[in-house]
N, C-alpha and C. Protein backbone atom coordinates (compact mmCIF):
# COMPACT_ATOMS: atom_id res chain seq x y z
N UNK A 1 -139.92 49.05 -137.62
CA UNK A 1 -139.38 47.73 -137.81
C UNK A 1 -137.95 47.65 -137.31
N UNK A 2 -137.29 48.43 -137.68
CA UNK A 2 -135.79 48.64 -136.74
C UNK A 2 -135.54 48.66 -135.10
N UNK A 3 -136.50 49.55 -134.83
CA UNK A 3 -136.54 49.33 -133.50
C UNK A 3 -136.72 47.83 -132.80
N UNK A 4 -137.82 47.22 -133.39
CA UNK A 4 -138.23 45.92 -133.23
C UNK A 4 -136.95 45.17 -133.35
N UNK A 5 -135.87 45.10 -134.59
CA UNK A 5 -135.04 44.22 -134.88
C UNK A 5 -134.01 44.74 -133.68
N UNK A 6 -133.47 45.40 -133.43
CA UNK A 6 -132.83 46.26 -132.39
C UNK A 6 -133.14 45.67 -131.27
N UNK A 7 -134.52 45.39 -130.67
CA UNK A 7 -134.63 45.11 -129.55
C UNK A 7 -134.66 43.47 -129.44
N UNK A 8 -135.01 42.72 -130.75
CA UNK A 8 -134.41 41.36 -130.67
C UNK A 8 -133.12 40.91 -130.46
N UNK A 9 -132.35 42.04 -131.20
CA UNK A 9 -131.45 41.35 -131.24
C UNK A 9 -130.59 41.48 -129.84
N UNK A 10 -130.45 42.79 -129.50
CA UNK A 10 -130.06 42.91 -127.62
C UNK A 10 -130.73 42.07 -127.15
N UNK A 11 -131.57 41.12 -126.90
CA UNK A 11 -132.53 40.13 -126.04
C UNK A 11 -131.95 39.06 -126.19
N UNK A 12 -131.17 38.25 -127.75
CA UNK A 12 -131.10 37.81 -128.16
C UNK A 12 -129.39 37.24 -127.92
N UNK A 13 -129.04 38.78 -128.00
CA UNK A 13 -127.36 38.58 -127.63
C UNK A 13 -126.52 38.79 -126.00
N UNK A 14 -127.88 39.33 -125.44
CA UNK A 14 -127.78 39.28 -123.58
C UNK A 14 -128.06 37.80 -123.12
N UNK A 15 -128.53 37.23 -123.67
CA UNK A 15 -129.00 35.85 -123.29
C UNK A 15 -127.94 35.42 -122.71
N UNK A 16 -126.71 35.24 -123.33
CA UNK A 16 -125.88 34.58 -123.28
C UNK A 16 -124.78 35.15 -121.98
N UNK A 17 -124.61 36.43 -122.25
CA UNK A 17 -124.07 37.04 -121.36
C UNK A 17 -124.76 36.45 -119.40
N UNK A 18 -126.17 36.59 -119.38
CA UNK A 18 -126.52 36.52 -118.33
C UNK A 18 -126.60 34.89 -117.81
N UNK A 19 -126.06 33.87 -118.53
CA UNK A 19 -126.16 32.00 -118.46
C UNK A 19 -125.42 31.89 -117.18
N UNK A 20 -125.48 31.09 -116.37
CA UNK A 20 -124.88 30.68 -115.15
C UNK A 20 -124.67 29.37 -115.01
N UNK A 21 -123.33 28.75 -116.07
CA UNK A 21 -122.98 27.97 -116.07
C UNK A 21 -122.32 26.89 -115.24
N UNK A 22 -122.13 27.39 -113.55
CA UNK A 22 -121.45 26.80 -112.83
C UNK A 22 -122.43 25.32 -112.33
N UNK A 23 -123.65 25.52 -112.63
CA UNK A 23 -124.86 24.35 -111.96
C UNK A 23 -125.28 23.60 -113.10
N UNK A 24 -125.71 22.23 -113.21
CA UNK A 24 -126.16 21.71 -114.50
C UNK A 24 -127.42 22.09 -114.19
N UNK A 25 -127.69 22.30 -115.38
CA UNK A 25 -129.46 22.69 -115.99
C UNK A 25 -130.05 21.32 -115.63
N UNK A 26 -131.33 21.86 -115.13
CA UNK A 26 -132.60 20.71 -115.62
C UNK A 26 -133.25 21.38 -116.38
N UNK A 27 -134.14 20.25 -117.67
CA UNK A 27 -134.40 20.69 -118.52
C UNK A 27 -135.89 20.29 -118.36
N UNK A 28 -136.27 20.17 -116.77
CA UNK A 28 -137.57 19.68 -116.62
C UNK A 28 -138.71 20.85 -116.82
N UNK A 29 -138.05 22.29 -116.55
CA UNK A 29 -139.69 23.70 -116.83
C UNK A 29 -139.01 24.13 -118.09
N UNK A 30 -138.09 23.85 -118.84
CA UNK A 30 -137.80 24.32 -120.35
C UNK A 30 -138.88 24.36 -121.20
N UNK A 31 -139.59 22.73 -121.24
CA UNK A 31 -140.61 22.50 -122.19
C UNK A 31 -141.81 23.63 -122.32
N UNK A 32 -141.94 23.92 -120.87
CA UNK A 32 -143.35 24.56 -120.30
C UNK A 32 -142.75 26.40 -120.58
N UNK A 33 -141.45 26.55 -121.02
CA UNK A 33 -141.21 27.54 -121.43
C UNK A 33 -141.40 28.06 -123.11
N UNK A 34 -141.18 26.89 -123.71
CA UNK A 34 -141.56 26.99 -125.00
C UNK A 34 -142.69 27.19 -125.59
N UNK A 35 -143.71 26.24 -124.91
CA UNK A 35 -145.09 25.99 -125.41
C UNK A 35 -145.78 27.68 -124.40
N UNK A 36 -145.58 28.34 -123.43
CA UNK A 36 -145.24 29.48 -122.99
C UNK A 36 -145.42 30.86 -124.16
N UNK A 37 -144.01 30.51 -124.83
CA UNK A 37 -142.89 31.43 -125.21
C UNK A 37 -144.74 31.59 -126.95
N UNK A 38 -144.65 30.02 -127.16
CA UNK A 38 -145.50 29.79 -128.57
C UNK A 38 -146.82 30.51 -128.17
N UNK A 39 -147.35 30.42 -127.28
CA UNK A 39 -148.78 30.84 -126.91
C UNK A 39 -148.81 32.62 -126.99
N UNK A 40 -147.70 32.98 -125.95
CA UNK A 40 -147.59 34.63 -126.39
C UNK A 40 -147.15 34.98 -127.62
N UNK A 41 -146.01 34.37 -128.21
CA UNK A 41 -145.76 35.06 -129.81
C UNK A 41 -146.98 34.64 -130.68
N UNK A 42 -147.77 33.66 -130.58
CA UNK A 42 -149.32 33.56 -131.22
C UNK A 42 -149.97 34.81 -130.98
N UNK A 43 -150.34 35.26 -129.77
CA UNK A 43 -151.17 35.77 -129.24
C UNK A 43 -150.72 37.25 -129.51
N UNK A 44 -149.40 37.58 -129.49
CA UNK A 44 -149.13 38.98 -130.42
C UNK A 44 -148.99 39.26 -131.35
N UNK A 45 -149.06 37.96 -132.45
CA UNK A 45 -149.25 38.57 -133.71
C UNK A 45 -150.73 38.65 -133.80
N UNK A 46 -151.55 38.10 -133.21
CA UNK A 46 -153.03 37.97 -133.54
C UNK A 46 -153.64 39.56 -132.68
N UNK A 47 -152.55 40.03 -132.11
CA UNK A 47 -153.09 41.41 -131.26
C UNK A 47 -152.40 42.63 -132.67
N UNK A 48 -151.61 42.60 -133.22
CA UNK A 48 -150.83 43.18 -134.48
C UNK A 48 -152.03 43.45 -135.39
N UNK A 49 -152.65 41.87 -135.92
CA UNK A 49 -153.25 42.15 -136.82
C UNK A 49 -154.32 42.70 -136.76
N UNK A 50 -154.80 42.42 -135.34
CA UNK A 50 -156.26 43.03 -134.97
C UNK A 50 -156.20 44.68 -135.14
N UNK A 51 -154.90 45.08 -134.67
CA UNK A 51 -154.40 46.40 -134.43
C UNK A 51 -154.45 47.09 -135.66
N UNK A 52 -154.14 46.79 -136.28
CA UNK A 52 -154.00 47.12 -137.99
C UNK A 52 -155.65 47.04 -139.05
N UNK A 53 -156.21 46.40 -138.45
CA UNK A 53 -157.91 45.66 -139.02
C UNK A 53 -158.80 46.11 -138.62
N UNK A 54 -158.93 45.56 -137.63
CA UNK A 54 -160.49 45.52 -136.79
C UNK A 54 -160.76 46.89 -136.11
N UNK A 55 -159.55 46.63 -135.29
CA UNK A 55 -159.85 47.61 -134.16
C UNK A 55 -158.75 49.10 -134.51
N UNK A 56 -158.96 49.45 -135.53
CA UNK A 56 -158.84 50.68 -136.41
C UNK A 56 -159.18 51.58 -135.66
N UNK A 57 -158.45 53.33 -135.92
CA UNK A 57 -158.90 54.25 -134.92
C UNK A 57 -159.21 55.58 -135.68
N UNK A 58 -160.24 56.55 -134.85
CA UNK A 58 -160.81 57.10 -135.99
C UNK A 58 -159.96 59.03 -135.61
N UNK A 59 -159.14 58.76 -134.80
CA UNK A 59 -158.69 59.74 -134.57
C UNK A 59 -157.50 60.16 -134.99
N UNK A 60 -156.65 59.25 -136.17
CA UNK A 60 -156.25 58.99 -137.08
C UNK A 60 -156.16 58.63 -138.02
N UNK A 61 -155.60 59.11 -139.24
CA UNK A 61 -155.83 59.08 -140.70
C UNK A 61 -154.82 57.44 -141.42
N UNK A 62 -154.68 57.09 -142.05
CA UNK A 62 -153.87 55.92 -143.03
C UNK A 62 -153.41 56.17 -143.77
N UNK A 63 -152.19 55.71 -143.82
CA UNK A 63 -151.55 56.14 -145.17
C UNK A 63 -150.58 57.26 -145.45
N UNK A 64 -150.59 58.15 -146.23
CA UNK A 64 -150.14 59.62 -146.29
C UNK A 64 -150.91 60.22 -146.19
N UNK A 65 -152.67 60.19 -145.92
CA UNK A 65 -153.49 61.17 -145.98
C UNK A 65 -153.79 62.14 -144.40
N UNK A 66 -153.39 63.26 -144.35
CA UNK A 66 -153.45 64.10 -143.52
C UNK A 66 -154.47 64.06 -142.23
N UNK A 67 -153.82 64.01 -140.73
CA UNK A 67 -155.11 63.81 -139.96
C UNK A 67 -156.00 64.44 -140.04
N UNK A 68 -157.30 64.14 -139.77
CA UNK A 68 -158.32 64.57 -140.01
C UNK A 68 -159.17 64.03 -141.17
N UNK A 69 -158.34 63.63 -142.24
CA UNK A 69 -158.83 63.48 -143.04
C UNK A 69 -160.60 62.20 -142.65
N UNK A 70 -160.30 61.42 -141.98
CA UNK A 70 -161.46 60.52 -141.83
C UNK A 70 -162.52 61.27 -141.16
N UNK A 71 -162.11 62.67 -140.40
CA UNK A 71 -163.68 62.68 -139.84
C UNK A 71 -164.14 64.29 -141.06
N UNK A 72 -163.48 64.19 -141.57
CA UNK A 72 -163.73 65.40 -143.00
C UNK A 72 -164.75 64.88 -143.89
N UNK A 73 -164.50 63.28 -143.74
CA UNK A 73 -165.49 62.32 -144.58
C UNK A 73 -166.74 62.11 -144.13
N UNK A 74 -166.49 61.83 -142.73
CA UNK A 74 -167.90 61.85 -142.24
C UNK A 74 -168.39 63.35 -142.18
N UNK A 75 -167.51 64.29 -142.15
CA UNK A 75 -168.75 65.31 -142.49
C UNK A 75 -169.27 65.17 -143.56
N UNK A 76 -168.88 65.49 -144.82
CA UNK A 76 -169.05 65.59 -146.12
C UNK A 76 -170.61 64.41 -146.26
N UNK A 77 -170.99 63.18 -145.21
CA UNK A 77 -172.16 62.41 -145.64
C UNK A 77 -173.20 63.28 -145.21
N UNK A 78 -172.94 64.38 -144.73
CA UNK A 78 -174.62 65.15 -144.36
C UNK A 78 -174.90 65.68 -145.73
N UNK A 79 -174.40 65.99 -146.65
CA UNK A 79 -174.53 66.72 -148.24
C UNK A 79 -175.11 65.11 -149.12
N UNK A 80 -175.96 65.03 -149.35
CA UNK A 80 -177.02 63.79 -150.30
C UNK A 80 -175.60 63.26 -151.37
N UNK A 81 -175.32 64.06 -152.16
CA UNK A 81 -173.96 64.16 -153.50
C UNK A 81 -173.24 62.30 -152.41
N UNK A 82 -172.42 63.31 -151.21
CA UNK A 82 -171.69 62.22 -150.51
C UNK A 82 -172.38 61.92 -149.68
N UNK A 83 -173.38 61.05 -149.77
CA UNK A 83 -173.95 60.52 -148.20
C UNK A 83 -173.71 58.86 -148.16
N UNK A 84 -172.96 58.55 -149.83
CA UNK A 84 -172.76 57.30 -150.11
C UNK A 84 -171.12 56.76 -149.64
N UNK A 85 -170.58 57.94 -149.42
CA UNK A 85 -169.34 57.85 -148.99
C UNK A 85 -168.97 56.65 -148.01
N UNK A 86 -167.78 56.04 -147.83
CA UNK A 86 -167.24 54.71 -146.88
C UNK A 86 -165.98 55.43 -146.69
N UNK A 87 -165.97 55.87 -145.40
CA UNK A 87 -164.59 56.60 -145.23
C UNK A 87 -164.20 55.53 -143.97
N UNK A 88 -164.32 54.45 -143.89
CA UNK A 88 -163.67 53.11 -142.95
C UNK A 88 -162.43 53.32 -143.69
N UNK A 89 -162.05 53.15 -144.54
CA UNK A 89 -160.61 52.97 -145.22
C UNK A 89 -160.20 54.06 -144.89
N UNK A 90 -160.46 54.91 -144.54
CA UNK A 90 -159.31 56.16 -143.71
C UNK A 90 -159.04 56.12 -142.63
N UNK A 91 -159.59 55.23 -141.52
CA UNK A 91 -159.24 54.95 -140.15
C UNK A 91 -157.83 54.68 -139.95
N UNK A 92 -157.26 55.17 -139.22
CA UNK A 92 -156.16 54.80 -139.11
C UNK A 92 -155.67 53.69 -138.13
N UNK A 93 -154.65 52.91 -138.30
CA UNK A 93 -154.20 51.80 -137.22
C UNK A 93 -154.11 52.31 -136.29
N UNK A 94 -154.30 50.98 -134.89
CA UNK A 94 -154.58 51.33 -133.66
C UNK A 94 -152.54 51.29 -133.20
N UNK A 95 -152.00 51.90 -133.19
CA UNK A 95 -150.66 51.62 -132.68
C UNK A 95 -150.50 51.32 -131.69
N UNK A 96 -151.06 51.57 -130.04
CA UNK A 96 -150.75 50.74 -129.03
C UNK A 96 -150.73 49.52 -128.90
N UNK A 97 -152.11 49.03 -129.76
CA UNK A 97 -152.12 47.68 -129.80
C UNK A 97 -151.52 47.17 -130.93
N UNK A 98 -150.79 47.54 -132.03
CA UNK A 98 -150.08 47.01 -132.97
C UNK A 98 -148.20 46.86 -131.91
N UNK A 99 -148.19 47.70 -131.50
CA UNK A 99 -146.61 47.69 -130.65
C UNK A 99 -146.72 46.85 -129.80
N UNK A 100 -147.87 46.70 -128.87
CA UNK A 100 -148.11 46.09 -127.81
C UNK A 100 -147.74 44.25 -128.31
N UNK A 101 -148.78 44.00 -129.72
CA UNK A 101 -148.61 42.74 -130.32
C UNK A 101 -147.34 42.11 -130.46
N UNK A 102 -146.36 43.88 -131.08
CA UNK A 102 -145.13 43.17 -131.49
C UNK A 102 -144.31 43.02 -130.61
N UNK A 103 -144.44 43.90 -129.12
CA UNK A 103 -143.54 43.23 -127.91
C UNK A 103 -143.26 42.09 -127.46
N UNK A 104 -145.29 41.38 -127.04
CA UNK A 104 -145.82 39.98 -127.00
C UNK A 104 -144.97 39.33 -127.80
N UNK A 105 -145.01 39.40 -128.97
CA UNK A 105 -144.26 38.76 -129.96
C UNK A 105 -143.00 38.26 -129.85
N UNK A 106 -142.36 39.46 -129.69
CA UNK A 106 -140.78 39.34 -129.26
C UNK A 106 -140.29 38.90 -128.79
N UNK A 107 -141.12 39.09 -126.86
CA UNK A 107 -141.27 38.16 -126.03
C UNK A 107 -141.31 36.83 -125.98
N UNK A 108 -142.18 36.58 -126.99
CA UNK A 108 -142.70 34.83 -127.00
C UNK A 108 -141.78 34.23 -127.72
N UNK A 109 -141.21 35.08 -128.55
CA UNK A 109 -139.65 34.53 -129.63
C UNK A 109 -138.40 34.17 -128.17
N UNK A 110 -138.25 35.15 -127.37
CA UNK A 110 -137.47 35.34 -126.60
C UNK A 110 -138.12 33.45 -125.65
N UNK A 111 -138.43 33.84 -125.54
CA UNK A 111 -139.28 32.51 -124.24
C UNK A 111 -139.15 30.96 -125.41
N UNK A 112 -139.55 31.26 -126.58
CA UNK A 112 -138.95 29.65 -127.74
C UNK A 112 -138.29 29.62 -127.21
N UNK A 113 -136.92 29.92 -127.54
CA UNK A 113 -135.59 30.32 -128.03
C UNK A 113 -135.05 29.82 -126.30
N UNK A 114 -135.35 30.43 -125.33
CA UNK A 114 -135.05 29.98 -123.99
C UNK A 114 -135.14 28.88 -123.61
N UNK A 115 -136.48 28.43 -124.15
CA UNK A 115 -137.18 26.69 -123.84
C UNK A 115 -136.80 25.84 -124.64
N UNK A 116 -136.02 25.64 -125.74
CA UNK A 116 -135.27 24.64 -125.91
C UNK A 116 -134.15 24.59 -126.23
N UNK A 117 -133.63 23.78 -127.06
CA UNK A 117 -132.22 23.44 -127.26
C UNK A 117 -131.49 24.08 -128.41
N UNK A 118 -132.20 25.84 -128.64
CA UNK A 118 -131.99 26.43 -129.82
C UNK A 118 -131.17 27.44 -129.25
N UNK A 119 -130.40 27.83 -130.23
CA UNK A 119 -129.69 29.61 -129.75
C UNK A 119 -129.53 29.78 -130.98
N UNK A 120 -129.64 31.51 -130.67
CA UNK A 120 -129.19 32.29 -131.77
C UNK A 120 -127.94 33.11 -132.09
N UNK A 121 -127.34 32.98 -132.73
CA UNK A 121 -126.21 33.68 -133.32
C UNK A 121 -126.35 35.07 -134.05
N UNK A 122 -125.78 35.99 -133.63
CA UNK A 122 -125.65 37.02 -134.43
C UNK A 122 -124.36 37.57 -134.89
N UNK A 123 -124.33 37.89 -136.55
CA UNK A 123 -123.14 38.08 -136.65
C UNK A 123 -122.94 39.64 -137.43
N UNK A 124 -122.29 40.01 -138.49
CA UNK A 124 -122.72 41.79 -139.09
C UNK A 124 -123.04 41.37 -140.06
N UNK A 125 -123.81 40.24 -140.70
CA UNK A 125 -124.32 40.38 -142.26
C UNK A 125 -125.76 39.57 -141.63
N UNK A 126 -125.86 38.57 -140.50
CA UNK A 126 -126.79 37.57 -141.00
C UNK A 126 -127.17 36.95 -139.27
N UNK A 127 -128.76 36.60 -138.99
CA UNK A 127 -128.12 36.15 -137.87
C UNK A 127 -129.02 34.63 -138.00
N UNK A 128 -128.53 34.01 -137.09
CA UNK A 128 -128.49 32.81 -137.41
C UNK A 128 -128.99 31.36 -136.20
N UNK A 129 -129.62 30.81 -136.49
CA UNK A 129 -130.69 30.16 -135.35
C UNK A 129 -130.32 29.14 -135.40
N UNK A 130 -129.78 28.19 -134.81
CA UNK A 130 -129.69 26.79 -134.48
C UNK A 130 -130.56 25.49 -133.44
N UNK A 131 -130.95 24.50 -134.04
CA UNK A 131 -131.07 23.63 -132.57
C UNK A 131 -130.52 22.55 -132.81
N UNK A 132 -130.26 22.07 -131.42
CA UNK A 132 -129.02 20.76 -130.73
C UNK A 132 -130.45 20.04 -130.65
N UNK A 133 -129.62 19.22 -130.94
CA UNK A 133 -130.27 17.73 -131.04
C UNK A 133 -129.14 16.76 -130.53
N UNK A 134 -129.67 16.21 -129.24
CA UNK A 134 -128.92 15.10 -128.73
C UNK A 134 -128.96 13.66 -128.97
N UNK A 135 -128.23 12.54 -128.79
CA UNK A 135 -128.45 11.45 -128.46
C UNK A 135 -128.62 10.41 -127.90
């Protein structure tokens, strides 16, 4: 999770650094950056959760329980005693695709945040999101 916040927030606070204020903006492909930016941060949290759920991996364990532990279980169902055993709950999360989600994610925060009239502030206690609203 640090890493993650770490890499928002450098994304977040380069923004500004890299603006090229000498030309006025059109704000005519902004929109198409947002709705963009919304579709991938959708689409990586829905790759996160899958990562964590569905698409579970069996070559890792969950939790604190020691690798191996899930295919120890499936041995143990050849003995009748455990053949009732459900060792799914020992699969462990898929992490490429849980990191992968939260990049997407990041990304698509990064691409909002670009496409409209919002910026973010960061300061050492708190950071802080704004949008302009004109008239």
């Amino acid at each position: 999770m640090r890493v993650v916040a770490c890499c928002l927030t450098v994304l977040l606070a380069a923004a500004p650094v890299f603006a090229d204020d000498s030309q006025p903006r059109s704000t005519e492909g902004r929109g198409a950056m947002f709705w963009t930016g919304l579709a991938l941060g959708v689409a990586g949290v829905a790759t996160s959760v899958l990562g964590v759920t569905a698409f579970r991996v069996d070559d890792t364990s969950s939790g604190n329980a020691p690798n191996g532990t899930y295919q120890a279980c499936l041995a143990q169902r050849v003995d009748p005693i455990y053949a009732t055993n459900s060792c799914d709950a020992l699969k462990g999360k898929n992490r490429p695709m849980l990191w992968g989600g939260v990049a997407a994610s990041v990304l698509g925060a990064a691409l909002m945040i670009r496409g409209s009239n919002t910026s973010a502030e960061i300061s050492q206690h708190a950071v802080r999101v704004s949008h302009t609203i004109r008239f």
